[in-house]
C-alpha atoms as a PDB file:
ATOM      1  CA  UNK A   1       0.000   0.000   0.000  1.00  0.00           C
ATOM      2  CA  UNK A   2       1.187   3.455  -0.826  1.00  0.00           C
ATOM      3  CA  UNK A   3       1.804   6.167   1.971  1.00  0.00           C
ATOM      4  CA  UNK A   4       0.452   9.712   1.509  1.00  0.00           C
ATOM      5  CA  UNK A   5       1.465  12.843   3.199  1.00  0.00           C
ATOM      6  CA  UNK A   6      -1.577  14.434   4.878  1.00  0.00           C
ATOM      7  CA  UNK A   7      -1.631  18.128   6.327  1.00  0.00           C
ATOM      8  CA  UNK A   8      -4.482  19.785   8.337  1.00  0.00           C
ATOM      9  CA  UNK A   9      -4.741  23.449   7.347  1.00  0.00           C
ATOM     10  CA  UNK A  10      -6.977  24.343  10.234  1.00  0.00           C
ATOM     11  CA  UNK A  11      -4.120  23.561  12.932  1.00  0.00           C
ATOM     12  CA  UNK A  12      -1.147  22.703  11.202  1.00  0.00           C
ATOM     13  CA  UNK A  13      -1.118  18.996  12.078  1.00  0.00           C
ATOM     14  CA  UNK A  14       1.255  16.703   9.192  1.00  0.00           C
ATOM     15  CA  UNK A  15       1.374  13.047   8.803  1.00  0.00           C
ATOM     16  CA  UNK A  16       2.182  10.527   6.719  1.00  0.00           C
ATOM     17  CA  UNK A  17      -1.189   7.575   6.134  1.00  0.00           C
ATOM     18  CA  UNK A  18      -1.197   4.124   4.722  1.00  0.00           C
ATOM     19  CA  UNK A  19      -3.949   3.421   2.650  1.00  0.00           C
ATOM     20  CA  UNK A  20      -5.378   1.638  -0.423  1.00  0.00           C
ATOM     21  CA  UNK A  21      -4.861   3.882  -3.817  1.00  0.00           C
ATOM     22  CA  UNK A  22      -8.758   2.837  -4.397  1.00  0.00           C
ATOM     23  CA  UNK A  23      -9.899   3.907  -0.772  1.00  0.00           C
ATOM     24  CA  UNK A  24     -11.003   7.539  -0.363  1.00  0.00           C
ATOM     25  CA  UNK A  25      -8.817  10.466   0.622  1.00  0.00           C
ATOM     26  CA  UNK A  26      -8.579  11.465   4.116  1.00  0.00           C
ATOM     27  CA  UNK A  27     -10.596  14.209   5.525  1.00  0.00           C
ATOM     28  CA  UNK A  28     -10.980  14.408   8.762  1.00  0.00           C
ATOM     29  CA  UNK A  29      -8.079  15.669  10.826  1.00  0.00           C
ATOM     30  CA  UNK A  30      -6.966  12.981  13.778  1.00  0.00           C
ATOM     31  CA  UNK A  31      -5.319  16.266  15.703  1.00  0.00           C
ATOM     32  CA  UNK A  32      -8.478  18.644  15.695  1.00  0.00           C
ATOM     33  CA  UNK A  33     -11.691  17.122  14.152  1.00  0.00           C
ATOM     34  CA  UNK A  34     -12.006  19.764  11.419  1.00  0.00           C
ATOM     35  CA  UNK A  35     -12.543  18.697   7.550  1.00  0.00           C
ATOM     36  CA  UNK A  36      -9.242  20.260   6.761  1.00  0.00           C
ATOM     37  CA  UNK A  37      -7.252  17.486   6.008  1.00  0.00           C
ATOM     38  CA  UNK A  38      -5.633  17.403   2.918  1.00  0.00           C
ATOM     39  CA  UNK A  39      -3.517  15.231   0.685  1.00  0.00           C
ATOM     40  CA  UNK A  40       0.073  16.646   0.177  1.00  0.00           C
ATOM     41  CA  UNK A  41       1.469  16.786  -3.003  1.00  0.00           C
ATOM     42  CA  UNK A  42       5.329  14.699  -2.726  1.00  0.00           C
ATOM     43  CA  UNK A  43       7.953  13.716  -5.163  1.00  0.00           C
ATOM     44  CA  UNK A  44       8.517  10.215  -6.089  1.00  0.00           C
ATOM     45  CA  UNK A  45      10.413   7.838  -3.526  1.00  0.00           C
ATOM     46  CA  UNK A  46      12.824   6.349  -5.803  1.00  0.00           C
ATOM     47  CA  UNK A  47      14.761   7.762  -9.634  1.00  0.00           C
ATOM     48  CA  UNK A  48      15.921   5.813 -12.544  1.00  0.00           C
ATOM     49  CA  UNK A  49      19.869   6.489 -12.590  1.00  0.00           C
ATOM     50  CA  UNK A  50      22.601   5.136 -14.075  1.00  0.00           C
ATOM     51  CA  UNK A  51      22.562   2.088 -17.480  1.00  0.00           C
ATOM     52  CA  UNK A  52      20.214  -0.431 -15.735  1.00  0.00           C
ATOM     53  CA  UNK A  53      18.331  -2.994 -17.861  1.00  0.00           C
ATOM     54  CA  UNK A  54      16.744  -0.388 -19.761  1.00  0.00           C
ATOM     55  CA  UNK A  55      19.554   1.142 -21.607  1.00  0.00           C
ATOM     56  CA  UNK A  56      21.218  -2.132 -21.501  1.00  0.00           C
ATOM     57  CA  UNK A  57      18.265  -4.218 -22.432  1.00  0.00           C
ATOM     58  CA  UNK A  58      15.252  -3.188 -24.236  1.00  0.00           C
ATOM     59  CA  UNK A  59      16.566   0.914 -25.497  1.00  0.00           C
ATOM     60  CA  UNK A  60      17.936  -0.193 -28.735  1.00  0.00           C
ATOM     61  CA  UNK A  61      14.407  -2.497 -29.545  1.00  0.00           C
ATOM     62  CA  UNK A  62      14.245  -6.335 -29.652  1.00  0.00           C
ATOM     63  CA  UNK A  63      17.248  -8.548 -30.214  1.00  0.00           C
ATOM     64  CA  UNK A  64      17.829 -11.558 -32.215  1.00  0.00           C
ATOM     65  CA  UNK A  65      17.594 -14.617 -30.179  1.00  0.00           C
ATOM     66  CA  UNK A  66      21.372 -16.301 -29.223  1.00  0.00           C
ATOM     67  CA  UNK A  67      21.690 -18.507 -31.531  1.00  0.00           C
ATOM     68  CA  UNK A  68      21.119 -17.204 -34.595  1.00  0.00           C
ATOM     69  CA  UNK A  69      23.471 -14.147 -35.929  1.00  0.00           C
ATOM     70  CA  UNK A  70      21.640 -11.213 -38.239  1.00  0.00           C
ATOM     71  CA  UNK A  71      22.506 -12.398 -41.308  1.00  0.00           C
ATOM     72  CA  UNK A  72      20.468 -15.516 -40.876  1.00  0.00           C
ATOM     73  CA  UNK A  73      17.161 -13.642 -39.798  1.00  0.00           C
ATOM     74  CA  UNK A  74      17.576 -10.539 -42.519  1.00  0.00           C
ATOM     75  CA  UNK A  75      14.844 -11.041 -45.085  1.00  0.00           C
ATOM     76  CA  UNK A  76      16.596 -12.130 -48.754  1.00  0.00           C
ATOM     77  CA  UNK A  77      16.792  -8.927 -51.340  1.00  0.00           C
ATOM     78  CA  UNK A  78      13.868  -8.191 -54.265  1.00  0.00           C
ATOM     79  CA  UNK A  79      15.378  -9.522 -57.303  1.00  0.00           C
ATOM     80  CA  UNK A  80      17.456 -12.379 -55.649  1.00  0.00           C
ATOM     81  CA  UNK A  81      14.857 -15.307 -56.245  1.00  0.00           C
ATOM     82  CA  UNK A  82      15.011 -15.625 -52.474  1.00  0.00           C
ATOM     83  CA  UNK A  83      11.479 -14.630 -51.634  1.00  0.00           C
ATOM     84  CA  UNK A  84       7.650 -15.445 -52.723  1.00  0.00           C
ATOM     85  CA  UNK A  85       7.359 -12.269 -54.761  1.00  0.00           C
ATOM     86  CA  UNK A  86      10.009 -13.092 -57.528  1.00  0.00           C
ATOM     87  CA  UNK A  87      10.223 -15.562 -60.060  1.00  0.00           C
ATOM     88  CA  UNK A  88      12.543 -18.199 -60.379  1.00  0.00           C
END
């Protein structure tokens, strides 16, 4: 469950709740009582840094499986007799 920064503009009170992203916001102060309690907006807990397994893995698109090299999977060139289209 994600945690939320709450803060009661009525008397100042701050916390930090635990709740379901589907359940309702929080309202109610637990400090005063007032309707004044508000959901904080925070910056993200965590950053993407460094050449992790995007960049190293998917950035560049799909590649060919192990064991076959790219000239095996590169389609044949028009005019070669090596595909449906030309006549032999």
């Amino acid at each position: 469950m994600p945690i939320y920064a709450y803060k009661c503009s009525a008397c100042g009170h701050a916390a930090d709740e635990m709740h379901k992203v589907s359940d309702a916001a929080l309202t109610v102060c637990p400090q005063c009582g007032e309707t004044s309690y508000t959901k904080q907006v925070t910056a993200a807990g965590f950053a993407l840094k460094g050449s992790g397994w995007y960049a190293t893995d998917f950035k560049n698109g799909p590649a060919a499986p192990k064991n076959e090299t790219k000239a095996e999977t590169a389609a044949p060139a028009c005019g070669t007799g090596g595909c449906s289209g030309c006549a032999s």
